[in-house]
C-alpha atoms as a PDB file:
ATOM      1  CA  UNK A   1     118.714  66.920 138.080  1.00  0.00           C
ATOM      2  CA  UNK A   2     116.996  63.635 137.194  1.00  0.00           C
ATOM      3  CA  UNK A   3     117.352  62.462 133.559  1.00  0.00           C
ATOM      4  CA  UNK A   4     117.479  59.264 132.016  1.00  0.00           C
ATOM      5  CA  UNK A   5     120.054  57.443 129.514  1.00  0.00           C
ATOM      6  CA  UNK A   6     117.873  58.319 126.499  1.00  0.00           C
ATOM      7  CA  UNK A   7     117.251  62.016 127.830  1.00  0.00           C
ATOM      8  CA  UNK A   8     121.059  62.117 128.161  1.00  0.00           C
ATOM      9  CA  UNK A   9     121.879  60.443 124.826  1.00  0.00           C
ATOM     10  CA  UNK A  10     119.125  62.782 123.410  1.00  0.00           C
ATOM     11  CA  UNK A  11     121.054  66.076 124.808  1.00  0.00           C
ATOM     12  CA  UNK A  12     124.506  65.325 123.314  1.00  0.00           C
ATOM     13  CA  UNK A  13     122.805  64.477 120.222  1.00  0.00           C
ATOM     14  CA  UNK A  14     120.985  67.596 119.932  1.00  0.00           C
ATOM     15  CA  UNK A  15     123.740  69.657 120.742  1.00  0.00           C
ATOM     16  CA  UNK A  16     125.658  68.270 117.761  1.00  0.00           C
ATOM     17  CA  UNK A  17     122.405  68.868 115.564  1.00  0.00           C
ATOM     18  CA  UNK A  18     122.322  72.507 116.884  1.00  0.00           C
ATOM     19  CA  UNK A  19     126.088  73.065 115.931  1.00  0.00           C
ATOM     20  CA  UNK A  20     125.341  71.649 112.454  1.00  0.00           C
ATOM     21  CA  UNK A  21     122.070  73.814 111.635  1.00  0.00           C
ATOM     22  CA  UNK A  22     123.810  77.103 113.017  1.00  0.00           C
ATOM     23  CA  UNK A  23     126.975  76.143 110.552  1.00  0.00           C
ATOM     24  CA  UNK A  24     125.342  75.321 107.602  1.00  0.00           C
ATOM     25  CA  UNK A  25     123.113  78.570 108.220  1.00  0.00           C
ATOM     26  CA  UNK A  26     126.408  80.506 107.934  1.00  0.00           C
ATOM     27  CA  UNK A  27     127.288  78.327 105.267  1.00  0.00           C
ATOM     28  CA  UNK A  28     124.083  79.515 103.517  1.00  0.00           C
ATOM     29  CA  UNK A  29     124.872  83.317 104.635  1.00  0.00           C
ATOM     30  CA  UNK A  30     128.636  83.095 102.937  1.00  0.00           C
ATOM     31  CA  UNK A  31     127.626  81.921  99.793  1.00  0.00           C
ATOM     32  CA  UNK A  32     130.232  83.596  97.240  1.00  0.00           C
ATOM     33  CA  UNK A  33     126.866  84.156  95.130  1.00  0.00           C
ATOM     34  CA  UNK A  34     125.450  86.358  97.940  1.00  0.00           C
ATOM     35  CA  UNK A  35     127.859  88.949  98.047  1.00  0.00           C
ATOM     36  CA  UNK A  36     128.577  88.880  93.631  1.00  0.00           C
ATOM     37  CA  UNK A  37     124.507  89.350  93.699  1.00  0.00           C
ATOM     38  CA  UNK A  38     125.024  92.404  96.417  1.00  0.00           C
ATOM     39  CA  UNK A  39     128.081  93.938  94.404  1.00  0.00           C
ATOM     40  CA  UNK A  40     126.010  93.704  91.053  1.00  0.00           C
ATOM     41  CA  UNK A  41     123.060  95.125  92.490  1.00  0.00           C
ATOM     42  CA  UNK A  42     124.789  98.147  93.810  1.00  0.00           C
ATOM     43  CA  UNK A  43     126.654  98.240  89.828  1.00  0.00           C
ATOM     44  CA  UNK A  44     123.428  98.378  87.887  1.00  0.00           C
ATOM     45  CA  UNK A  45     122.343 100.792  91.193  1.00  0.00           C
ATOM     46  CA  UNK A  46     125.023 102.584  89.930  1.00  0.00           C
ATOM     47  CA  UNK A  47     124.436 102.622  86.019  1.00  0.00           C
ATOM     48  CA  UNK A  48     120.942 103.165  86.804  1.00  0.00           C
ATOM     49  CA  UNK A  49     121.565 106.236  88.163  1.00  0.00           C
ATOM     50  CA  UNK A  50     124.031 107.230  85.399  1.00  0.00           C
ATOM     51  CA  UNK A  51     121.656 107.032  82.691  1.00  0.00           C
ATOM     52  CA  UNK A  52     119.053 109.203  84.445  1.00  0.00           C
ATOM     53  CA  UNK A  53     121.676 111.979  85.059  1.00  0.00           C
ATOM     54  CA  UNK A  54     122.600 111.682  80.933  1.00  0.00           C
ATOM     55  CA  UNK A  55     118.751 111.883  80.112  1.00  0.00           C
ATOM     56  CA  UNK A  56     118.782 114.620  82.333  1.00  0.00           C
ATOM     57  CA  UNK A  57     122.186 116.209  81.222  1.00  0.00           C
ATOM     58  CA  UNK A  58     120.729 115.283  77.467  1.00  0.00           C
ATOM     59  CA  UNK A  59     117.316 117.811  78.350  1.00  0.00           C
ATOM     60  CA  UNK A  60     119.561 120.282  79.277  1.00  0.00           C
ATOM     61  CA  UNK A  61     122.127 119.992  76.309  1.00  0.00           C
ATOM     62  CA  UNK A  62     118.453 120.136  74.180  1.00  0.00           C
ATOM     63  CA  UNK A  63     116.978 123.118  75.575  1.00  0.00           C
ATOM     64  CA  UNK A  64     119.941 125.209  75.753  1.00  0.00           C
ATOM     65  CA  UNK A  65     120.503 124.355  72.024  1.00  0.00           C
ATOM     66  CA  UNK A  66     117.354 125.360  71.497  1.00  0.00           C
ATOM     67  CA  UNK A  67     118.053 128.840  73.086  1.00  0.00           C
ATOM     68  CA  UNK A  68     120.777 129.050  71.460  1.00  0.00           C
ATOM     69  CA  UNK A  69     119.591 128.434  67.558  1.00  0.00           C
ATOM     70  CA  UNK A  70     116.579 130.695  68.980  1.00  0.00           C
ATOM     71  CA  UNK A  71     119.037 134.014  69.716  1.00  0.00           C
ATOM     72  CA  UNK A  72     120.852 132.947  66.437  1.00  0.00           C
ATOM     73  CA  UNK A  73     118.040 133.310  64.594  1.00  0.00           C
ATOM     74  CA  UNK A  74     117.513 136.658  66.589  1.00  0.00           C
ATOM     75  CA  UNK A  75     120.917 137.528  65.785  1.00  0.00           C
ATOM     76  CA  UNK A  76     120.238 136.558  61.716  1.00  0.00           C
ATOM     77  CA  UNK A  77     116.843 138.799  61.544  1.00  0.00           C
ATOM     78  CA  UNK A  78     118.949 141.576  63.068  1.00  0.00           C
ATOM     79  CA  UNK A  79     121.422 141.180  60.044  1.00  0.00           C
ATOM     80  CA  UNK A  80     118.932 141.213  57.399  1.00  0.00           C
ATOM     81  CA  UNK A  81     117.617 144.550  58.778  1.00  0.00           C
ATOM     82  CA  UNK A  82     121.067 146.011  59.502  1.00  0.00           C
ATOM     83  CA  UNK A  83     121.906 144.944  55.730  1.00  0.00           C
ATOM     84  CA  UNK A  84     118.741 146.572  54.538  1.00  0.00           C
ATOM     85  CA  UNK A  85     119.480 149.773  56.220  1.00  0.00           C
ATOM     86  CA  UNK A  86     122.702 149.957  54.768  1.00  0.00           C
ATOM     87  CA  UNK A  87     121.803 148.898  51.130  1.00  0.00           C
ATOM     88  CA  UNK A  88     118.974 152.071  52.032  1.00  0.00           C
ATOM     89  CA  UNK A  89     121.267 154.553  53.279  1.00  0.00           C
ATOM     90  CA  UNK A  90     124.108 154.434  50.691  1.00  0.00           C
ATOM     91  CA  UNK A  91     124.203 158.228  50.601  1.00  0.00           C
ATOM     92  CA  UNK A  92     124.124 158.655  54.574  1.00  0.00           C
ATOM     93  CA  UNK A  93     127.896 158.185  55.281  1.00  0.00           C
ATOM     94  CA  UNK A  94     126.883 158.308  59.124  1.00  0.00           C
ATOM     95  CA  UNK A  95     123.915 155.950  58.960  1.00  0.00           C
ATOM     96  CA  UNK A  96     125.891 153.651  56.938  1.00  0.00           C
ATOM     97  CA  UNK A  97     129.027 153.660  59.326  1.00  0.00           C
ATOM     98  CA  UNK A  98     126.826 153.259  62.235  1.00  0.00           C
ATOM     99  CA  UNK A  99     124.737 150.226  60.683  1.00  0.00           C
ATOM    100  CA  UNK A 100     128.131 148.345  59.265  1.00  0.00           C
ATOM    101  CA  UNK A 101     129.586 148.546  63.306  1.00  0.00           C
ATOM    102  CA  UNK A 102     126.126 146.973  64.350  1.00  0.00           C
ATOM    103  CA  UNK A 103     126.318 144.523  61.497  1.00  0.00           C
ATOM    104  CA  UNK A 104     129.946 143.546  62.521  1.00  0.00           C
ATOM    105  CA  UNK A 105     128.615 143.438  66.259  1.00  0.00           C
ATOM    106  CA  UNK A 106     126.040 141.054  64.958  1.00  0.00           C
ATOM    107  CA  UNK A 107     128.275 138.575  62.929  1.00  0.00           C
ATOM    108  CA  UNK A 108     130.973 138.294  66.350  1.00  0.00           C
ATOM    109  CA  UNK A 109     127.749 137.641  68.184  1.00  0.00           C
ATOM    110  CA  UNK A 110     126.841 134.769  65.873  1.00  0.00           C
ATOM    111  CA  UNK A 111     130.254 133.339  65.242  1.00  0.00           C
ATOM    112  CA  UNK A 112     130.264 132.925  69.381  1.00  0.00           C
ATOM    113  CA  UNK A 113     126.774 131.525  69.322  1.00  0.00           C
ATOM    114  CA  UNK A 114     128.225 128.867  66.579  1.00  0.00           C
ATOM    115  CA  UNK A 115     130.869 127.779  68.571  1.00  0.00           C
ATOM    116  CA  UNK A 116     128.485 127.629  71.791  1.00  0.00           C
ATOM    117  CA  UNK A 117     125.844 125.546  69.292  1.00  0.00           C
ATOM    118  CA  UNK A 118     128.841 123.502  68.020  1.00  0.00           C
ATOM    119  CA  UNK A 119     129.905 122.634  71.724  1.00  0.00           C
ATOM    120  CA  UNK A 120     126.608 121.514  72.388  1.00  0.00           C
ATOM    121  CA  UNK A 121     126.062 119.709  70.037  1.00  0.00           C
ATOM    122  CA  UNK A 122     129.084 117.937  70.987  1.00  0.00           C
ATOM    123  CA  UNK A 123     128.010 117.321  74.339  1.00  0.00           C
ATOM    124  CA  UNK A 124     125.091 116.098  73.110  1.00  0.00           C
ATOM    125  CA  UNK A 125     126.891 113.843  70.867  1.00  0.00           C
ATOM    126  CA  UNK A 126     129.053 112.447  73.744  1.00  0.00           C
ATOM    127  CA  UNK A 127     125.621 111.698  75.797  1.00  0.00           C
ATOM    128  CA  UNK A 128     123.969 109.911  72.761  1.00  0.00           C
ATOM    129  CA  UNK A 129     127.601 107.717  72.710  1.00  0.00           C
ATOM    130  CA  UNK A 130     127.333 106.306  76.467  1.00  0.00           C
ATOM    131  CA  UNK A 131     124.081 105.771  76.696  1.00  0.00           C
ATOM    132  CA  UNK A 132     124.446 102.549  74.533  1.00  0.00           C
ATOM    133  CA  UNK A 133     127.552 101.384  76.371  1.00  0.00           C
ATOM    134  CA  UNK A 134     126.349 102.060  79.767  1.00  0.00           C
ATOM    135  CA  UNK A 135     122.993 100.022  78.275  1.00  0.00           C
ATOM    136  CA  UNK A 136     125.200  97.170  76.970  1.00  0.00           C
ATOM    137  CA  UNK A 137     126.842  97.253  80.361  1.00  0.00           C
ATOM    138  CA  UNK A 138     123.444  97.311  82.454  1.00  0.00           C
ATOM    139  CA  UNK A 139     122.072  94.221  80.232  1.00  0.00           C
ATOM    140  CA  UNK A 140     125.453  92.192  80.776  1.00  0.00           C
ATOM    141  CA  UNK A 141     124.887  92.419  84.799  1.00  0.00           C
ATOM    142  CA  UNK A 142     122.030  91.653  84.258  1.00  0.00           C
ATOM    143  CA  UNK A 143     122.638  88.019  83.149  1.00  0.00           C
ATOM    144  CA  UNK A 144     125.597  88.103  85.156  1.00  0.00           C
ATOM    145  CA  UNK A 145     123.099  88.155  88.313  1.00  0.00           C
ATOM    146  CA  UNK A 146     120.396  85.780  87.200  1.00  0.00           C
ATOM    147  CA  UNK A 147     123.012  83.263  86.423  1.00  0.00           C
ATOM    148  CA  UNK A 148     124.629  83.855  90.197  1.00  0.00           C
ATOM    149  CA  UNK A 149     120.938  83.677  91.502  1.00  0.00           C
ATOM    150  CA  UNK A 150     120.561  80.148  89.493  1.00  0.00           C
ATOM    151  CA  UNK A 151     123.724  78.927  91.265  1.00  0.00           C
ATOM    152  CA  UNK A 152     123.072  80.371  94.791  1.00  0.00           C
ATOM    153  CA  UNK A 153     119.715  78.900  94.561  1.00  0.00           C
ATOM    154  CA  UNK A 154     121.281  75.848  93.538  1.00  0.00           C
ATOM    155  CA  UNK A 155     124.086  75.283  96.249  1.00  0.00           C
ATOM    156  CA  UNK A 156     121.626  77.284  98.915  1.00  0.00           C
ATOM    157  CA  UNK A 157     119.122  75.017  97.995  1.00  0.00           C
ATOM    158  CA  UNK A 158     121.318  71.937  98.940  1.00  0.00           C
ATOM    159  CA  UNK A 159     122.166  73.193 102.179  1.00  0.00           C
ATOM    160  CA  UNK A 160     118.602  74.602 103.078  1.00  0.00           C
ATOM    161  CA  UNK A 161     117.279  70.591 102.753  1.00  0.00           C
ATOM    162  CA  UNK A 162     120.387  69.645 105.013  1.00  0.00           C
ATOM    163  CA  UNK A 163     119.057  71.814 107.487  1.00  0.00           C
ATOM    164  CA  UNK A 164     115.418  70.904 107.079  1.00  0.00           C
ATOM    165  CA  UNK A 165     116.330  67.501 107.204  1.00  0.00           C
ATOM    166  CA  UNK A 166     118.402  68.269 110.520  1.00  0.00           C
ATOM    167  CA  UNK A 167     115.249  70.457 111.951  1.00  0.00           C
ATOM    168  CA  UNK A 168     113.209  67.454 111.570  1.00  0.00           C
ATOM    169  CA  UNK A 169     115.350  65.251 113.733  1.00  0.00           C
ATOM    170  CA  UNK A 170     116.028  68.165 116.322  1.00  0.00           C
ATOM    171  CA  UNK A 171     112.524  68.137 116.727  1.00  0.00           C
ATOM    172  CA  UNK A 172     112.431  64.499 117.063  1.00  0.00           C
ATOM    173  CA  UNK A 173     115.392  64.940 120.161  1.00  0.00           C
ATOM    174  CA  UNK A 174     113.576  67.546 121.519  1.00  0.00           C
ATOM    175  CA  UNK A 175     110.802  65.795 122.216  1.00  0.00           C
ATOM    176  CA  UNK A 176     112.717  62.540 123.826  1.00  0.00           C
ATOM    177  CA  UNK A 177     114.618  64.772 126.031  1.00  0.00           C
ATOM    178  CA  UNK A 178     111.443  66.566 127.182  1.00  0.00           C
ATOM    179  CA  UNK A 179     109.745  69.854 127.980  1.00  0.00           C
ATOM    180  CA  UNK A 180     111.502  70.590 131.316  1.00  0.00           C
ATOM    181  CA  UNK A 181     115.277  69.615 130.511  1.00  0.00           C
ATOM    182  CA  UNK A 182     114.752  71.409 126.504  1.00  0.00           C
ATOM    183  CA  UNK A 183     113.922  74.635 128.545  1.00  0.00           C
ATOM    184  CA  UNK A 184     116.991  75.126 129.969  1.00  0.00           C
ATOM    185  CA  UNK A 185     118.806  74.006 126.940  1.00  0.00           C
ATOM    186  CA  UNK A 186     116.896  76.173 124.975  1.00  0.00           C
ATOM    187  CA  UNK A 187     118.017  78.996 127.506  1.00  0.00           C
ATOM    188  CA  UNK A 188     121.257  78.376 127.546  1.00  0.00           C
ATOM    189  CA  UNK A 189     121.305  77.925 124.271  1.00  0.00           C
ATOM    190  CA  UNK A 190     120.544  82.222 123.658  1.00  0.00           C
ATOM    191  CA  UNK A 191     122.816  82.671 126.426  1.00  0.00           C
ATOM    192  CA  UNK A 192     125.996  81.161 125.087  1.00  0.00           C
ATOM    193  CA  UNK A 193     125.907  81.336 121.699  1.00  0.00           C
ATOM    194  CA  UNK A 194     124.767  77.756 120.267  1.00  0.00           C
ATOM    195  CA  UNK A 195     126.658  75.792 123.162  1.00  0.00           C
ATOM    196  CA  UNK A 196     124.588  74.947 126.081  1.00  0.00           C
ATOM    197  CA  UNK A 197     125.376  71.356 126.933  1.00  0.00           C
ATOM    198  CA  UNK A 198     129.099  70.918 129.131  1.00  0.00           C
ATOM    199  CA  UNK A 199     130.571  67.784 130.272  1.00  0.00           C
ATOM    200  CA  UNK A 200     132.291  67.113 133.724  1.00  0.00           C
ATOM    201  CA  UNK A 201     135.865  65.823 132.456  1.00  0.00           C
ATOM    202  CA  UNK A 202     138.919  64.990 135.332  1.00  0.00           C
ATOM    203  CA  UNK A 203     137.338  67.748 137.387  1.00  0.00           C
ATOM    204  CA  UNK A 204     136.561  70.196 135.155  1.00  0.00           C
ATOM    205  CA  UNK A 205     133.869  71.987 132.429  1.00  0.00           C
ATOM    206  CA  UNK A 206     135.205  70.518 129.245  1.00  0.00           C
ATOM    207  CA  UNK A 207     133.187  73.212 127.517  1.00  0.00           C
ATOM    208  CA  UNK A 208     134.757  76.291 129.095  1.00  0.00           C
ATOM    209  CA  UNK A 209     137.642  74.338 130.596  1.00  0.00           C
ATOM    210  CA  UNK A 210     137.154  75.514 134.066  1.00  0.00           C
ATOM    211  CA  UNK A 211     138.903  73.548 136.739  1.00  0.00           C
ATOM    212  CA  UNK A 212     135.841  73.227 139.399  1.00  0.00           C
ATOM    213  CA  UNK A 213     137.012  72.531 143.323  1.00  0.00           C
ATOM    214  CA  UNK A 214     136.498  69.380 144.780  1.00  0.00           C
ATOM    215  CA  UNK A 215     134.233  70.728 146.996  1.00  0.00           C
ATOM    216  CA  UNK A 216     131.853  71.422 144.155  1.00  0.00           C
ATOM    217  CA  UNK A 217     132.716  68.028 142.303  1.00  0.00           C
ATOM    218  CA  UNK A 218     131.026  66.124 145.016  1.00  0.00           C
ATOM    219  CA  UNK A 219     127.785  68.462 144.970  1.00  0.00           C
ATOM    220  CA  UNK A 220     127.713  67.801 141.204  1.00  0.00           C
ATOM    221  CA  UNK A 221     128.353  63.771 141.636  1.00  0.00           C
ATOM    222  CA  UNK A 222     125.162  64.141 144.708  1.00  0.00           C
ATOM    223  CA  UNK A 223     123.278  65.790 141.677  1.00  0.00           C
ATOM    224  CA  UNK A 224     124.004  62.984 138.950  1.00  0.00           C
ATOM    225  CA  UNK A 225     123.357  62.982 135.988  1.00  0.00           C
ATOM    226  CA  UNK A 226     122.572  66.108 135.037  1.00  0.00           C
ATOM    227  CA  UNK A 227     123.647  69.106 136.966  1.00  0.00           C
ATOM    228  CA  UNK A 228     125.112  72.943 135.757  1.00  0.00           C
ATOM    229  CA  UNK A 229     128.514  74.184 135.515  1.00  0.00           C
ATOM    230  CA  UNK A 230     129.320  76.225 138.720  1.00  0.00           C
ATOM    231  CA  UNK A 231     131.689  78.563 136.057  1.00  0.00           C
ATOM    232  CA  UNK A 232     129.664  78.882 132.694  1.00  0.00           C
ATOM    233  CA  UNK A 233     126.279  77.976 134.056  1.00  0.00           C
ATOM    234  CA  UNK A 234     125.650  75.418 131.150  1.00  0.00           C
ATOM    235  CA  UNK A 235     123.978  72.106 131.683  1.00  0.00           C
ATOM    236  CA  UNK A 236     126.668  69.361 132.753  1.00  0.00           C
ATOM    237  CA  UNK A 237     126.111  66.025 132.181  1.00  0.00           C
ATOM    238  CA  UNK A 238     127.872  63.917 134.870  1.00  0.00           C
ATOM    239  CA  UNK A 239     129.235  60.483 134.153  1.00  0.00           C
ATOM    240  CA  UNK A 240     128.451  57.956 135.443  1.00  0.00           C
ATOM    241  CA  UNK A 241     131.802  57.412 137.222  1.00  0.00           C
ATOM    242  CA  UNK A 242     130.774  60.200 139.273  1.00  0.00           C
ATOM    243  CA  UNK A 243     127.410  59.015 140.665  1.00  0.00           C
ATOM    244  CA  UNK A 244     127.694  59.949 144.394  1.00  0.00           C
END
Protein backbone atom coordinates (compact mmCIF):
# COMPACT_ATOMS: atom_id res chain seq x y z
CA UNK A 1 0.00 0.00 0.00
CA UNK A 2 1.52 3.36 -0.96
CA UNK A 3 2.18 5.81 1.92
CA UNK A 4 4.62 8.33 2.49
CA UNK A 5 7.23 9.11 5.45
CA UNK A 6 4.86 11.68 6.98
CA UNK A 7 1.71 9.31 6.45
CA UNK A 8 3.88 6.69 8.20
CA UNK A 9 5.24 8.95 10.95
CA UNK A 10 1.58 10.19 11.23
CA UNK A 11 0.24 6.41 11.88
CA UNK A 12 2.64 5.49 14.73
CA UNK A 13 1.91 8.75 16.17
CA UNK A 14 -1.69 8.35 16.20
CA UNK A 15 -1.64 5.05 17.47
CA UNK A 16 0.19 6.27 20.58
CA UNK A 17 -2.48 9.21 20.82
CA UNK A 18 -5.27 6.54 20.57
CA UNK A 19 -3.67 4.41 23.45
CA UNK A 20 -3.43 7.59 25.56
CA UNK A 21 -7.18 8.92 25.04
CA UNK A 22 -8.63 5.26 25.61
CA UNK A 23 -6.36 5.18 29.05
CA UNK A 24 -7.04 8.30 30.41
CA UNK A 25 -10.86 7.58 29.52
CA UNK A 26 -10.55 4.62 31.94
CA UNK A 27 -8.65 6.75 34.06
CA UNK A 28 -11.69 9.08 34.10
CA UNK A 29 -14.14 5.89 34.51
CA UNK A 30 -12.01 4.61 37.81
CA UNK A 31 -12.08 7.64 39.57
CA UNK A 32 -12.26 6.52 43.43
CA UNK A 33 -14.95 9.50 43.53
CA UNK A 34 -17.16 7.62 41.01
CA UNK A 35 -17.83 4.64 42.80
CA UNK A 36 -17.96 6.69 46.78
CA UNK A 37 -20.68 8.94 44.71
CA UNK A 38 -22.47 5.44 43.48
CA UNK A 39 -22.21 3.81 47.09
CA UNK A 40 -23.67 7.11 48.70
CA UNK A 41 -26.33 7.38 46.32
CA UNK A 42 -27.58 3.91 46.86
CA UNK A 43 -27.11 4.92 51.12
CA UNK A 44 -29.35 7.95 51.05
CA UNK A 45 -31.47 5.46 48.36
CA UNK A 46 -31.53 3.52 51.22
CA UNK A 47 -32.43 6.04 54.12
CA UNK A 48 -34.79 7.50 51.78
CA UNK A 49 -36.71 4.67 51.73
CA UNK A 50 -36.45 4.13 55.52
CA UNK A 51 -38.04 7.24 56.45
CA UNK A 52 -41.05 6.71 54.17
CA UNK A 53 -41.68 3.21 55.70
CA UNK A 54 -41.47 5.10 59.49
CA UNK A 55 -43.97 7.85 58.20
CA UNK A 56 -45.85 5.10 57.05
CA UNK A 57 -45.31 2.73 60.12
CA UNK A 58 -45.91 6.24 62.21
CA UNK A 59 -49.80 6.51 60.30
CA UNK A 60 -50.36 3.24 61.31
CA UNK A 61 -49.05 3.45 65.01
CA UNK A 62 -51.58 6.86 64.87
CA UNK A 63 -54.64 5.38 63.67
CA UNK A 64 -54.58 2.28 65.57
CA UNK A 65 -54.07 4.48 68.71
CA UNK A 66 -56.78 6.20 67.74
CA UNK A 67 -58.95 2.98 67.63
CA UNK A 68 -57.77 2.07 70.44
CA UNK A 69 -58.49 5.32 72.86
CA UNK A 70 -61.86 5.18 70.67
CA UNK A 71 -63.00 1.42 72.14
CA UNK A 72 -61.54 2.70 75.52
CA UNK A 73 -63.71 5.29 75.64
CA UNK A 74 -66.43 2.68 74.53
CA UNK A 75 -65.27 0.53 77.18
CA UNK A 76 -65.43 3.75 79.92
CA UNK A 77 -69.22 4.75 78.82
CA UNK A 78 -70.03 1.07 79.34
CA UNK A 79 -68.69 1.43 83.01
CA UNK A 80 -70.52 4.45 83.88
CA UNK A 81 -73.77 2.68 82.87
CA UNK A 82 -72.85 -0.68 84.43
CA UNK A 83 -72.02 1.48 87.70
CA UNK A 84 -75.32 3.24 87.41
CA UNK A 85 -77.24 0.10 87.18
CA UNK A 86 -75.72 -1.21 90.10
CA UNK A 87 -75.88 1.96 92.35
CA UNK A 88 -79.95 1.50 90.89
CA UNK A 89 -80.44 -1.98 91.66
CA UNK A 90 -79.05 -2.25 95.24
CA UNK A 91 -82.06 -4.33 96.27
CA UNK A 92 -81.91 -6.73 93.08
CA UNK A 93 -79.25 -9.23 94.36
CA UNK A 94 -79.42 -10.81 90.71
CA UNK A 95 -79.26 -7.57 88.73
CA UNK A 96 -76.54 -6.43 90.87
CA UNK A 97 -74.41 -9.73 90.56
CA UNK A 98 -74.97 -9.76 86.93
CA UNK A 99 -73.95 -5.93 86.38
CA UNK A 100 -70.67 -6.24 88.87
CA UNK A 101 -69.44 -9.51 86.37
CA UNK A 102 -70.04 -7.07 83.33
CA UNK A 103 -68.34 -4.27 85.18
CA UNK A 104 -65.32 -6.57 86.01
CA UNK A 105 -65.50 -7.77 82.23
CA UNK A 106 -65.25 -4.14 81.38
CA UNK A 107 -62.23 -3.05 83.61
CA UNK A 108 -59.98 -6.49 82.16
CA UNK A 109 -61.08 -5.15 78.81
CA UNK A 110 -59.61 -1.72 79.54
CA UNK A 111 -56.57 -2.73 81.50
CA UNK A 112 -55.67 -4.82 78.02
CA UNK A 113 -56.57 -1.84 75.91
CA UNK A 114 -53.97 0.23 78.28
CA UNK A 115 -51.29 -1.94 77.77
CA UNK A 116 -52.11 -2.17 73.86
CA UNK A 117 -52.31 2.02 74.02
CA UNK A 118 -49.10 1.97 76.14
CA UNK A 119 -47.29 -0.29 73.46
CA UNK A 120 -48.21 2.01 70.93
CA UNK A 121 -47.39 4.64 72.13
CA UNK A 122 -44.09 3.19 72.51
CA UNK A 123 -43.76 2.32 69.06
CA UNK A 124 -44.63 5.50 68.25
CA UNK A 125 -42.08 6.86 70.49
CA UNK A 126 -39.32 4.66 68.93
CA UNK A 127 -40.42 6.07 65.28
CA UNK A 128 -40.36 9.77 66.47
CA UNK A 129 -36.50 8.72 67.89
CA UNK A 130 -35.01 7.56 64.33
CA UNK A 131 -36.43 9.76 62.32
CA UNK A 132 -33.92 12.49 63.51
CA UNK A 133 -30.94 10.16 63.35
CA UNK A 134 -31.72 8.65 60.11
CA UNK A 135 -32.23 12.69 59.09
CA UNK A 136 -28.83 13.59 60.63
CA UNK A 137 -27.49 10.63 58.73
CA UNK A 138 -29.22 11.55 55.25
CA UNK A 139 -27.83 15.33 55.62
CA UNK A 140 -24.17 14.02 56.45
CA UNK A 141 -24.14 12.00 52.92
CA UNK A 142 -25.25 14.51 51.69
CA UNK A 143 -22.12 16.73 52.04
CA UNK A 144 -20.21 13.71 51.97
CA UNK A 145 -21.27 13.48 48.09
CA UNK A 146 -21.08 17.09 47.02
CA UNK A 147 -17.64 17.26 48.42
CA UNK A 148 -16.67 13.82 46.32
CA UNK A 149 -18.49 15.49 43.28
CA UNK A 150 -16.14 18.77 43.89
CA UNK A 151 -13.09 16.47 43.80
CA UNK A 152 -14.15 14.12 40.92
CA UNK A 153 -14.94 17.15 39.00
CA UNK A 154 -11.72 18.41 39.92
CA UNK A 155 -9.28 15.45 39.04
CA UNK A 156 -11.95 14.41 36.05
CA UNK A 157 -11.70 17.72 34.95
CA UNK A 158 -7.82 17.50 34.59
CA UNK A 159 -7.90 14.47 32.68
CA UNK A 160 -10.98 15.43 30.42
CA UNK A 161 -8.57 18.63 29.04
CA UNK A 162 -5.70 15.94 28.59
CA UNK A 163 -7.88 14.21 26.38
CA UNK A 164 -9.31 17.21 24.60
CA UNK A 165 -6.03 18.42 24.16
CA UNK A 166 -5.00 14.85 22.71
CA UNK A 167 -8.39 14.83 20.42
CA UNK A 168 -7.21 17.96 18.94
CA UNK A 169 -3.91 16.61 17.77
CA UNK A 170 -5.50 13.15 16.70
CA UNK A 171 -7.46 15.13 14.53
CA UNK A 172 -4.54 16.99 13.34
CA UNK A 173 -2.76 13.16 12.45
CA UNK A 174 -5.72 12.12 11.02
CA UNK A 175 -5.83 14.42 8.58
CA UNK A 176 -1.88 14.10 7.48
CA UNK A 177 -2.28 10.46 7.21
CA UNK A 178 -5.40 10.83 5.03
CA UNK A 179 -8.92 9.65 4.28
CA UNK A 180 -8.04 6.29 2.64
CA UNK A 181 -5.18 4.91 5.04
CA UNK A 182 -7.47 6.50 8.47
CA UNK A 183 -10.27 4.12 7.14
CA UNK A 184 -8.69 1.14 7.70
CA UNK A 185 -7.15 2.30 10.86
CA UNK A 186 -10.27 3.42 11.98
CA UNK A 187 -11.54 -0.24 11.17
CA UNK A 188 -9.16 -1.95 12.69
CA UNK A 189 -9.22 0.10 15.28
CA UNK A 190 -13.19 -1.43 16.41
CA UNK A 191 -11.86 -4.64 15.44
CA UNK A 192 -8.99 -5.06 17.84
CA UNK A 193 -9.64 -3.20 20.61
CA UNK A 194 -7.62 0.26 20.33
CA UNK A 195 -4.55 -1.47 18.48
CA UNK A 196 -4.67 -1.35 14.81
CA UNK A 197 -1.22 -0.36 13.66
CA UNK A 198 1.59 -3.68 13.71
CA UNK A 199 5.12 -3.53 12.79
CA UNK A 200 7.12 -6.16 10.71
CA UNK A 201 10.06 -6.99 13.31
CA UNK A 202 12.88 -10.05 12.35
CA UNK A 203 10.03 -11.71 10.50
CA UNK A 204 7.31 -11.31 12.50
CA UNK A 205 3.94 -9.08 13.76
CA UNK A 206 5.46 -7.34 16.71
CA UNK A 207 1.90 -6.58 17.71
CA UNK A 208 0.54 -10.12 17.98
CA UNK A 209 3.99 -11.70 17.79
CA UNK A 210 3.23 -13.97 14.98
CA UNK A 211 6.19 -15.49 13.23
CA UNK A 212 5.03 -14.88 9.38
CA UNK A 213 6.80 -17.43 6.61
CA UNK A 214 9.23 -16.20 4.40
CA UNK A 215 7.14 -16.76 1.72
CA UNK A 216 4.81 -14.06 2.97
CA UNK A 217 7.79 -11.72 4.13
CA UNK A 218 8.71 -11.14 0.57
CA UNK A 219 4.95 -10.36 -0.53
CA UNK A 220 4.93 -7.85 2.36
CA UNK A 221 8.60 -6.30 1.38
CA UNK A 222 6.87 -6.22 -2.72
CA UNK A 223 4.04 -4.25 -0.83
CA UNK A 224 6.35 -1.65 1.11
CA UNK A 225 5.57 0.41 3.20
CA UNK A 226 2.48 -0.27 4.31
CA UNK A 227 0.95 -3.65 4.01
CA UNK A 228 -1.45 -5.98 6.68
CA UNK A 229 -0.51 -8.65 8.96
CA UNK A 230 -1.25 -12.06 7.24
CA UNK A 231 -2.12 -13.33 11.22
CA UNK A 232 -4.00 -10.36 12.99
CA UNK A 233 -5.05 -8.51 9.89
CA UNK A 234 -3.75 -5.10 11.33
CA UNK A 235 -1.99 -2.54 9.22
CA UNK A 236 1.92 -3.33 9.10
CA UNK A 237 4.21 -0.84 8.48
CA UNK A 238 7.28 -2.30 6.70
CA UNK A 239 10.74 -0.88 7.18
CA UNK A 240 12.49 0.27 5.11
CA UNK A 241 15.11 -2.53 5.27
CA UNK A 242 12.55 -4.55 3.72
CA UNK A 243 11.74 -2.57 0.54
CA UNK A 244 11.66 -5.34 -2.14
Amino acid sequence: MQATSDQLIGLTKLQHVDLSIAKLRRDVDGLAQKQAIADIRAKRAAIRHKLGALEDARLDAESRLDSLRDEDAACAHKQSAAQAAIDAAVQDYRAVTARSAELAELAQQRADLAAKIDETQGRLQGIADMKPQASAMLARLEQREEALIADYRREGGLLLRDIAALESERAQLAEAVGPDIMAHYERLSKAKQGVALAHLVEGSCNTCRSRIDPSRVLVLRSEYPLSFCPHCGRLMVVDKRYAG
